[in-house]
Structure formats: C-alpha cells, structure tokens
Protein backbone atom coordinates (compact mmCIF):
# COMPACT_ATOMS: atom_id res chain seq x y z
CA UNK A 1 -30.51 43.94 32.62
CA UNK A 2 -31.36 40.41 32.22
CA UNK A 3 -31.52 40.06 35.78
CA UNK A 4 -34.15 42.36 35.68
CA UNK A 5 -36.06 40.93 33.34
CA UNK A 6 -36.04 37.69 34.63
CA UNK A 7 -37.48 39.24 38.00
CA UNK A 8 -40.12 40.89 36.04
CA UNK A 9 -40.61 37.63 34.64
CA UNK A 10 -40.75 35.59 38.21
CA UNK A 11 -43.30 38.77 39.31
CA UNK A 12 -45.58 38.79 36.52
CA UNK A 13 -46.45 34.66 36.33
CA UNK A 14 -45.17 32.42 39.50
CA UNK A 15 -45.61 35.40 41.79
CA UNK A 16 -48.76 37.08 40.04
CA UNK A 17 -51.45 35.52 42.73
CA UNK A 18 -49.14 36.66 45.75
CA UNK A 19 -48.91 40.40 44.82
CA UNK A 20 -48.31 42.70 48.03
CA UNK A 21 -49.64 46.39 46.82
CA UNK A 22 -47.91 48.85 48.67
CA UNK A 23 -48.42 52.75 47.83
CA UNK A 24 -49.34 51.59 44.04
CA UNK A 25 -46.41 49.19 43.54
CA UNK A 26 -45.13 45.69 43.79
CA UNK A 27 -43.31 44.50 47.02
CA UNK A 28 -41.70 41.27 47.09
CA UNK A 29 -39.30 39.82 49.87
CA UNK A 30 -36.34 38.24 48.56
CA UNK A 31 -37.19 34.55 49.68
CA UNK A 32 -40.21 35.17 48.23
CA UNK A 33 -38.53 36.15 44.65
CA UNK A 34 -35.72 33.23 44.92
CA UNK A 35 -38.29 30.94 45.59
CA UNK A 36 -40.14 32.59 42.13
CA UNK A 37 -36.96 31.64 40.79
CA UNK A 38 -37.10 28.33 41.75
CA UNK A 39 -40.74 27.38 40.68
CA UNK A 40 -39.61 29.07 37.37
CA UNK A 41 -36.47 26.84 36.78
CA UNK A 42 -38.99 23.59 37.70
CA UNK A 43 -41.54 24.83 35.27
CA UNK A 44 -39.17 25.64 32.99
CA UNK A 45 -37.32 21.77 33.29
CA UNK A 46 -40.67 20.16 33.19
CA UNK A 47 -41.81 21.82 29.93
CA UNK A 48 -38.56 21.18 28.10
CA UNK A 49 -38.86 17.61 29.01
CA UNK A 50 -42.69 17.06 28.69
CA UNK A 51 -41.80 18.76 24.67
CA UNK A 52 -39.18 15.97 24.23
CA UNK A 53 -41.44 13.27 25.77
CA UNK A 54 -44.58 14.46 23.52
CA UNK A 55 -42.58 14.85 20.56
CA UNK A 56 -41.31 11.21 20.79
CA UNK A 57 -44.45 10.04 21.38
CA UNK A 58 -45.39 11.48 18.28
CA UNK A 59 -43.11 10.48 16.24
CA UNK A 60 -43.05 6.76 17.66
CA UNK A 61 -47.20 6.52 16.72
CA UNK A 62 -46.85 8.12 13.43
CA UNK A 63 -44.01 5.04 12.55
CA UNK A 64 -46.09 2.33 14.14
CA UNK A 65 -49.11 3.62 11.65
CA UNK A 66 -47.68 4.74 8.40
CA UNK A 67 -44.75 1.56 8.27
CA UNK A 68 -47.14 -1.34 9.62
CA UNK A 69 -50.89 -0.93 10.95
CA UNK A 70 -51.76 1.25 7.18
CA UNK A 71 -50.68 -0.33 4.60
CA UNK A 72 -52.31 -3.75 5.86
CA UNK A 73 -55.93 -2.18 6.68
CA UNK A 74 -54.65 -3.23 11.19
CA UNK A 75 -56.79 -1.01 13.69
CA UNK A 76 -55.63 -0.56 17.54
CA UNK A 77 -57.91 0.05 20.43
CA UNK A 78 -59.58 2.91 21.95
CA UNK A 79 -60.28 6.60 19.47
CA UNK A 80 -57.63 6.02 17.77
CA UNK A 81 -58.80 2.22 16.63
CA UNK A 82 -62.07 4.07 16.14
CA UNK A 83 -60.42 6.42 13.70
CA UNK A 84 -59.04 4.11 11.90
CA UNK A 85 -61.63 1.71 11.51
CA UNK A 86 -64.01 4.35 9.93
CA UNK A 87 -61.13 5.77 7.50
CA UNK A 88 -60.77 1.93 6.28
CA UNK A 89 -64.73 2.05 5.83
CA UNK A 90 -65.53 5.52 4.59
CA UNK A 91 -61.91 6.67 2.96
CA UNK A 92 -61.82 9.83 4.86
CA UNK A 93 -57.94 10.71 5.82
CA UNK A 94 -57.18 9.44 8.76
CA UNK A 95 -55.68 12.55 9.83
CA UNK A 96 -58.77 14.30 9.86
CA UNK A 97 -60.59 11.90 11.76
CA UNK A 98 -57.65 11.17 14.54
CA UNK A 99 -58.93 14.90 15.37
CA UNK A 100 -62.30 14.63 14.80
CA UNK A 101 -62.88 11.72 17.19
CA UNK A 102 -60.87 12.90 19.81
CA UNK A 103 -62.82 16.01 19.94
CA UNK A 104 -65.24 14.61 22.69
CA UNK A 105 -62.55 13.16 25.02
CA UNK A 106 -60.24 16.70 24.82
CA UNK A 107 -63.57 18.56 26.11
CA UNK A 108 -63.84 15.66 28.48
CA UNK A 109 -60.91 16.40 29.62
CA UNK A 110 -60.81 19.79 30.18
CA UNK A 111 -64.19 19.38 32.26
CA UNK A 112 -62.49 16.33 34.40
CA UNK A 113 -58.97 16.77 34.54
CA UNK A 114 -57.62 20.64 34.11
CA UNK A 115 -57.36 23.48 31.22
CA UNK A 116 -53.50 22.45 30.67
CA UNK A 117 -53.98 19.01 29.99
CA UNK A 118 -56.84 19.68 27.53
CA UNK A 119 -53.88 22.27 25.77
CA UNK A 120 -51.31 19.39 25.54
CA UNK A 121 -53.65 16.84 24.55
CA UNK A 122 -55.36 19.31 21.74
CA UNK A 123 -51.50 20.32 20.47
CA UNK A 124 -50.23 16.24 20.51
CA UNK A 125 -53.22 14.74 18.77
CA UNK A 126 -52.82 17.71 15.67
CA UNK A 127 -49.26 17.25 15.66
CA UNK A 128 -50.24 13.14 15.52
CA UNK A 129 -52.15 14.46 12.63
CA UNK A 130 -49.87 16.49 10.75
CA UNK A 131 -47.11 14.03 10.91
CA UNK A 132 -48.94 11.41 9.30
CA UNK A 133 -50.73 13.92 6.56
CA UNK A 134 -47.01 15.54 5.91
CA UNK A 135 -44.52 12.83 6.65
CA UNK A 136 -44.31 9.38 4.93
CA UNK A 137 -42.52 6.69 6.86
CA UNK A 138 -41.59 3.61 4.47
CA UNK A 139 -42.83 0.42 4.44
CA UNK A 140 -41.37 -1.94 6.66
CA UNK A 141 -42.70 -5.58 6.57
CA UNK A 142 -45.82 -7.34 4.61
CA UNK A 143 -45.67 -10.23 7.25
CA UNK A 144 -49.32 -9.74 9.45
CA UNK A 145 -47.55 -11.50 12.56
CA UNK A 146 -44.83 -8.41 12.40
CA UNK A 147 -47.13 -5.94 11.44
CA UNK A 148 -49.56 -6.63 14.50
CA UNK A 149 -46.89 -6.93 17.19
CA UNK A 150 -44.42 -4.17 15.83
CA UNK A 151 -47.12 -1.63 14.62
CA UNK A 152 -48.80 -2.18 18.50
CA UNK A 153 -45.02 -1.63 20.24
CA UNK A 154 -44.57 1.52 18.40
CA UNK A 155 -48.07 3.18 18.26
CA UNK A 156 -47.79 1.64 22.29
CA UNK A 157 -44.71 3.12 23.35
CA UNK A 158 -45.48 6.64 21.15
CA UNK A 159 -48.82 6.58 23.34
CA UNK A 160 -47.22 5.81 26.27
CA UNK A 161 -44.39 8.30 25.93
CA UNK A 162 -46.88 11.10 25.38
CA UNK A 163 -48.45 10.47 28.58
CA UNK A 164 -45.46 10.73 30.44
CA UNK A 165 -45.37 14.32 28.86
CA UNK A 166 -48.70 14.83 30.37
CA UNK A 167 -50.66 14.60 26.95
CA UNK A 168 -52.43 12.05 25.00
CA UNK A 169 -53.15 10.36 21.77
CA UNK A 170 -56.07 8.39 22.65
CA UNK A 171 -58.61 9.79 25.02
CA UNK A 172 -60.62 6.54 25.73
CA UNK A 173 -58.76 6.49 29.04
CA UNK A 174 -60.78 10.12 30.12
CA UNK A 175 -63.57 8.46 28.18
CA UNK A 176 -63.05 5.16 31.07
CA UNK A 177 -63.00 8.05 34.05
CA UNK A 178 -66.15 9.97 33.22
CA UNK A 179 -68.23 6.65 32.40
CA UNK A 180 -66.59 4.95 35.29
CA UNK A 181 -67.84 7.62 37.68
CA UNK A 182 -71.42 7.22 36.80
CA UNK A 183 -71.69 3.46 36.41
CA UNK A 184 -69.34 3.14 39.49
CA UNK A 185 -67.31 0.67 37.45
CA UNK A 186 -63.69 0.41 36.88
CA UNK A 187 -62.10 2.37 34.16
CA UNK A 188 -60.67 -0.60 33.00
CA UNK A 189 -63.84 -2.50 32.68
CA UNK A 190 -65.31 0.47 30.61
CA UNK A 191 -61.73 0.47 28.31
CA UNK A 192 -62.72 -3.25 27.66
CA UNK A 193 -65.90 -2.70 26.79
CA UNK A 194 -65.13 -0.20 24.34
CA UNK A 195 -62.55 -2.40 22.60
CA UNK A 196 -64.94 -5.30 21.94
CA UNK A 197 -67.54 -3.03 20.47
CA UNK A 198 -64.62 -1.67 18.35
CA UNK A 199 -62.57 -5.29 17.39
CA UNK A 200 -66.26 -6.64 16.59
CA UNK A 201 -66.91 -3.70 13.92
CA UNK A 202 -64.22 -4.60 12.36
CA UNK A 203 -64.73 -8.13 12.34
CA UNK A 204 -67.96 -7.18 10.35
CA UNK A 205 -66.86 -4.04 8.01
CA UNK A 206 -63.36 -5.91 7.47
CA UNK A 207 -62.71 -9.35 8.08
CA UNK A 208 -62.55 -12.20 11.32
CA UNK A 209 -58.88 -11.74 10.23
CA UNK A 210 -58.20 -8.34 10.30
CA UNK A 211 -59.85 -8.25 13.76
CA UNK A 212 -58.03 -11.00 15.22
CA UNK A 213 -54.38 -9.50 13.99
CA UNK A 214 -55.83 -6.01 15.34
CA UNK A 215 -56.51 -7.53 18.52
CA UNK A 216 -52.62 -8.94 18.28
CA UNK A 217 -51.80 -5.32 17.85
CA UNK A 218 -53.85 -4.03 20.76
CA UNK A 219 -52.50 -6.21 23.46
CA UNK A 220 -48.92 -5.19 22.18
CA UNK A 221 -49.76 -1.39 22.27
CA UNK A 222 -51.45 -2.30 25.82
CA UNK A 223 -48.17 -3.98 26.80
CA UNK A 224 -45.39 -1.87 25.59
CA UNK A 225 -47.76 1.01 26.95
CA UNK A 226 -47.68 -0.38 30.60
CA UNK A 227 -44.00 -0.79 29.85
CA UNK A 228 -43.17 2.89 29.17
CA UNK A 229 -45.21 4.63 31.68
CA UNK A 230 -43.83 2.13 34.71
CA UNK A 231 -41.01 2.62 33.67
CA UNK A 232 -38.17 -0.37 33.20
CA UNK A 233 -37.08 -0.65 36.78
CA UNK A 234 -40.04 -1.72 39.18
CA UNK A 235 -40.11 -0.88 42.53
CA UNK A 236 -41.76 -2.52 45.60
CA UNK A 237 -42.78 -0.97 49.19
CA UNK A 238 -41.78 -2.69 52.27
CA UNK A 239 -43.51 -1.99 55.46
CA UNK A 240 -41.80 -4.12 58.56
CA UNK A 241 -43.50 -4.09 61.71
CA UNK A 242 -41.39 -6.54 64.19
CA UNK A 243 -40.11 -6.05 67.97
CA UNK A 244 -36.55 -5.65 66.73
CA UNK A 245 -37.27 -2.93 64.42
CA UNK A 246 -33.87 -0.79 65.02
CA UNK A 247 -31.62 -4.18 64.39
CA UNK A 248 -33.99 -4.71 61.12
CA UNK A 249 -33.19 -0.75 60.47
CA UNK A 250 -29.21 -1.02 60.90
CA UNK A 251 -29.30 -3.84 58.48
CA UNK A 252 -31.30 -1.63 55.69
CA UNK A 253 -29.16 1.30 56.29
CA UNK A 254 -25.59 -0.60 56.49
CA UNK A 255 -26.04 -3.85 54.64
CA UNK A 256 -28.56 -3.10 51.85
CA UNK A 257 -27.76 0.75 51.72
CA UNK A 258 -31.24 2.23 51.29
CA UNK A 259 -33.24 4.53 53.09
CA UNK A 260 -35.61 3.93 55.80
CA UNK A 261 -38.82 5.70 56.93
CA UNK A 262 -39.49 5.07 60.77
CA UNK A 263 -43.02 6.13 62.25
CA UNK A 264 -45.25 4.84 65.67
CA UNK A 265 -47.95 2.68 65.45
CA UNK A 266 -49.91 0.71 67.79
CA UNK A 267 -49.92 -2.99 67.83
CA UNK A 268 -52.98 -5.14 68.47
CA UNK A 269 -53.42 -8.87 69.17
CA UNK A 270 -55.20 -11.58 71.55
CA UNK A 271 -58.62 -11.65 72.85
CA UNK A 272 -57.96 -8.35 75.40
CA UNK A 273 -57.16 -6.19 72.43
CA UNK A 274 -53.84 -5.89 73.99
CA UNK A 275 -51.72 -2.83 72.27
CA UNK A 276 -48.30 -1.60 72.76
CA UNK A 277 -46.34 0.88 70.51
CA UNK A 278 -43.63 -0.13 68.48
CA UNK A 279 -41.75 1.31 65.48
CA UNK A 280 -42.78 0.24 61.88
CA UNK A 281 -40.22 0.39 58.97
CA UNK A 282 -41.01 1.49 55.60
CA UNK A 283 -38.33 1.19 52.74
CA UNK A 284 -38.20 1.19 48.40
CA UNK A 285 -35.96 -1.86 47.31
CA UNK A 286 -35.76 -3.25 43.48
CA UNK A 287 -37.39 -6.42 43.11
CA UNK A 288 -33.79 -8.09 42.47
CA UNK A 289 -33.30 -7.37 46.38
CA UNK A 290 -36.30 -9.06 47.74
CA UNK A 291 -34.82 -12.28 48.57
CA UNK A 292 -32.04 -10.69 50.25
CA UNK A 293 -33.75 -8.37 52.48
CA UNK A 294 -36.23 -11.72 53.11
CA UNK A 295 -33.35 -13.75 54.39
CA UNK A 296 -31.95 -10.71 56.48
CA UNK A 297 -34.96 -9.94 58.33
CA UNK A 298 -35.27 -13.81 58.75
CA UNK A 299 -31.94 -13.56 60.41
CA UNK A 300 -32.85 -10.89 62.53
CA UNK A 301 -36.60 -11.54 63.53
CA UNK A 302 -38.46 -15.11 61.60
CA UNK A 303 -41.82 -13.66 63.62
CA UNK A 304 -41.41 -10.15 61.94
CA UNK A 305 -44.69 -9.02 59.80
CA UNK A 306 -43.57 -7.97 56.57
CA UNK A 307 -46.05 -6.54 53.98
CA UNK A 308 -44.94 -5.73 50.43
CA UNK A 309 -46.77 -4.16 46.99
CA UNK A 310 -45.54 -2.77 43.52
CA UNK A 311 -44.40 0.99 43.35
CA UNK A 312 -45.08 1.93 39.91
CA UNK A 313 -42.40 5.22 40.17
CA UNK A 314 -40.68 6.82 42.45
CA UNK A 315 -39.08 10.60 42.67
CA UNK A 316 -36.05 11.11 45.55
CA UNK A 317 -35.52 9.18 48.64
CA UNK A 318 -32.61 6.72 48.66
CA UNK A 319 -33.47 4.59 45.97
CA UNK A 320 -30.26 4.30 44.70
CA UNK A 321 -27.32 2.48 46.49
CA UNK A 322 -25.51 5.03 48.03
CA UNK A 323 -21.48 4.61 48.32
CA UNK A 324 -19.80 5.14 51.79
CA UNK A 325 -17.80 8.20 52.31
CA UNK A 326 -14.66 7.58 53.68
C-alpha cells in the first residue's frame, strides 16, 4: 500500500513532465520510476535541510536585533538597515516594515531569479517578522562596542544561514543584480552604494554616532556573512601543467591522498608558436597543504607551471584524505 502510494507520488510530481500515454493510461519503465525515486529522496533531503538552515537563520537575526541592534537605536546595511532606520524615525513596528520593504526585491526576484526562490524568500522574511513581533529575546549588553560587533555576527550569520537554505532576509543583493545589469557595474559596487546612502541617513535622522557604530555592525554582519556561506574550510584549485605530469600525479594520489583530474591540452611557447600535447593536472587541496604540495612538485619538476585560486565550496570528489585499504 504505501509502496503504492509513494509511486503515485513519484508519477504525479518528478515524473509528471515525462508522462508516456498509452491506451488512456500511465506507462512508466522501472528505471524510469527508481530514478523518480531518487530525485524524490534528493528533493526530499534538500527541503528538510534548507527548513533547518532557514529556520536558524531566523532565529539567529531575530537575537542579533531584539538583544543588541534595538534597544540601542544600531541599523545594519541593505533593506533590512532601511527598515530599521525608518522604524527609529517614524515608530512604525519594525516587523511591518521588514515586509514592507522587502516587497520590491521578492518581486525582483521572482522576475530575475525563479518562482521558488521568491516562495522561500516571501515565507523567511514573514517568519523574520513574526519572530520579532511574537518573541522577545532579553537584553544582553548596554556596551555600543558589543552591541555593534555582536548584533552584526548574529543578524550576519542568521542572514547568511538563510541563504544557504536558498532564501533571504535582505534582498539588496537581487536589488545589486538587476541594477548591476543595466549600469553594467558590479553588484558589489551597487551594494556599496546603497549602504552609504543608508549609513548617511542615519547620520542625519540619528546621530554621527549611531552611524559610525552601525557601520561597526555592518562590516561584522558583512564578515560573519562571508564566513557562513564559504563555509569554515577554504578550498583552493590547482591546475599543474609540467612535462612530468604522471610523476606529479603519483605523488597527489599516493603521498597527499587526493584526487586528480587529468585532461589534454596543447602547449605553446617561442617565436614559431611551437605546440605539443601534454597532460594538465587539476586537483582540490586545503590551504594547510599548499606548501607541501609546493615543495613536492619542486621535487619533482622546479620548471612546472602551477596556477592556483580560492574554491569557495565544493560537493564530492576526493576532498577528503582517503585511508588505504589493506
């Protein structure tokens, strides 16, 4: 029975686009149904967690507002900065206008990004809302220097962990993609701009001092933002390109323990243009292990042509160190 409804299930949304009719009914081949199966169980994993992550998120900004940034009159950055900035002017509850100004950058993106991302943004920034108007977190600290750094790293890493649940609770970002499109700018150049016309509003509806401590809070929501959406382990990308490229592989593969991508290219040098093919290693270390994969490829090849940059994240592969089987 619940086998059959879970097929039903698999039928009617992962394989709904696929449908083969055959003399009025449904018929599906069973790869094709354990493979509905499969995309189920992903979906099903990736909702659970992006709940969890959204719900954190939540949580963590409502703290970092209603314990530190509040009760001393601090703004942030970005809508929600704006939101707070014109409650501290105008008295209207914040939680009203957290939805009200994000309005414009949940159509935004809708019409940018995709339908589903509007939905989680829409149900995170009213669930922002309703913890603050329904929950009240204590007071923590009166001291400005901790209520600027500590209110940012919460209302930061609440931000931050929504994203990772593919939400958000401050759309300046989409805000920084449309304008950045049409000015052919960065989107961080448009975030900045934003922020200055915001920190010098308050500076004149509050106070030189307010504004400076809010900008204190900003760079630590910027910060511990970066921090929770990289992730605490950084990666880096090494492509080798050197004549003794299997030696160089061995030594990844035995020594260091990590996977290896091997693909042809084409060399090119001198005056002629002169090109022969030659195989070019590409491999995921932490950046505790660059110095020893530096000195080994020294060992191997001191001519070898080594290129490195940052990996933000990373999802499979041998990233690990893998243990020998014996």
């Amino acid at each position: 029975m619940i086998k059959k409804l879970l097929t039903r299930l698999v039928v009617s949304t992962v394989l709904r686009g696929e449908k083969k009719r055959h003399k009025g009914g449904e018929l599906f081949t069973n790869f094709q149904i354990a493979q509905g199966y499969r995309e189920l169980q992903v979906y099903g994993k990736r909702l659970i967690k992006d709940i969890i992550l959204i719900s954190a998120g939540i949580g963590s900004a409502a703290f970092g507002l209603e314990s530190f940034l509040l009760p001393s009159n601090f703004i942030d950055g970005g809508a929600t900065g704006i939101a707070l900035l014109i409650s501290e002017v105008s008295r209207i509850p914040l939680p009203i206008l957290l939805m009200l100004v994000n309005i414009p950058f949940v159509i935004l993106g809708y019409n940018l990004i995709s339908k589903p991302f509007a939905i989680k943004a829409t149900l995170a920034i009213t669930g922002l809302a309703l913890t603050i108007a329904l929950i009240h977190f204590p007071e923590v600290t009166h001291d400005k220097l901790l209520v600027s750094v500590f209110g940012g790293f919460f209302l930061g890493g609440g931000i931050g962990l929504t994203v990772r649940g593919g939400a958000v609770l401050d759309g300046t970002e989409v805000l920084g993609i449309a304008l950045s499109r049409k000015l052919g700018t960065t989107i961080g150049d448009v975030i900045i701009i934003i922020n200055i016309m915001i920190f010098s509003a308050a500076a004149y509806f509050l106070s030189i001092e307010t504004a400076l401590y809010s900008m204190l809070t900003y760079l630590a929501a910027s910060k511990t933002l970066d921090f929770v959406i990289e992730g605490i382990e950084e990666y880096t990308g090494i492509t080798i390109i050197s004549s003794h490229s299997e030696e160089i592989r061995l030594m990844i593969t035995n020594e260091l323990r990590r996977g290896v991508t091997v693909y042809k290219g084409k060399r090119g040098f001198g005056k002629q243009g002169h090109t022969n093919e030659i195989d070019i290693i590409f491999t995921v270390i932490t950046r505790l292990e660059i110095s020893k994969i530096q000195t080994e490829i020294q060992k191997i090849d001191p001519n070898a042509f080594v290129v490195m940059n940052s990996i933000k994240d990373t999802k499979g592969g041998m990233i690990k160190k893998r243990a020998f089987k014996h």
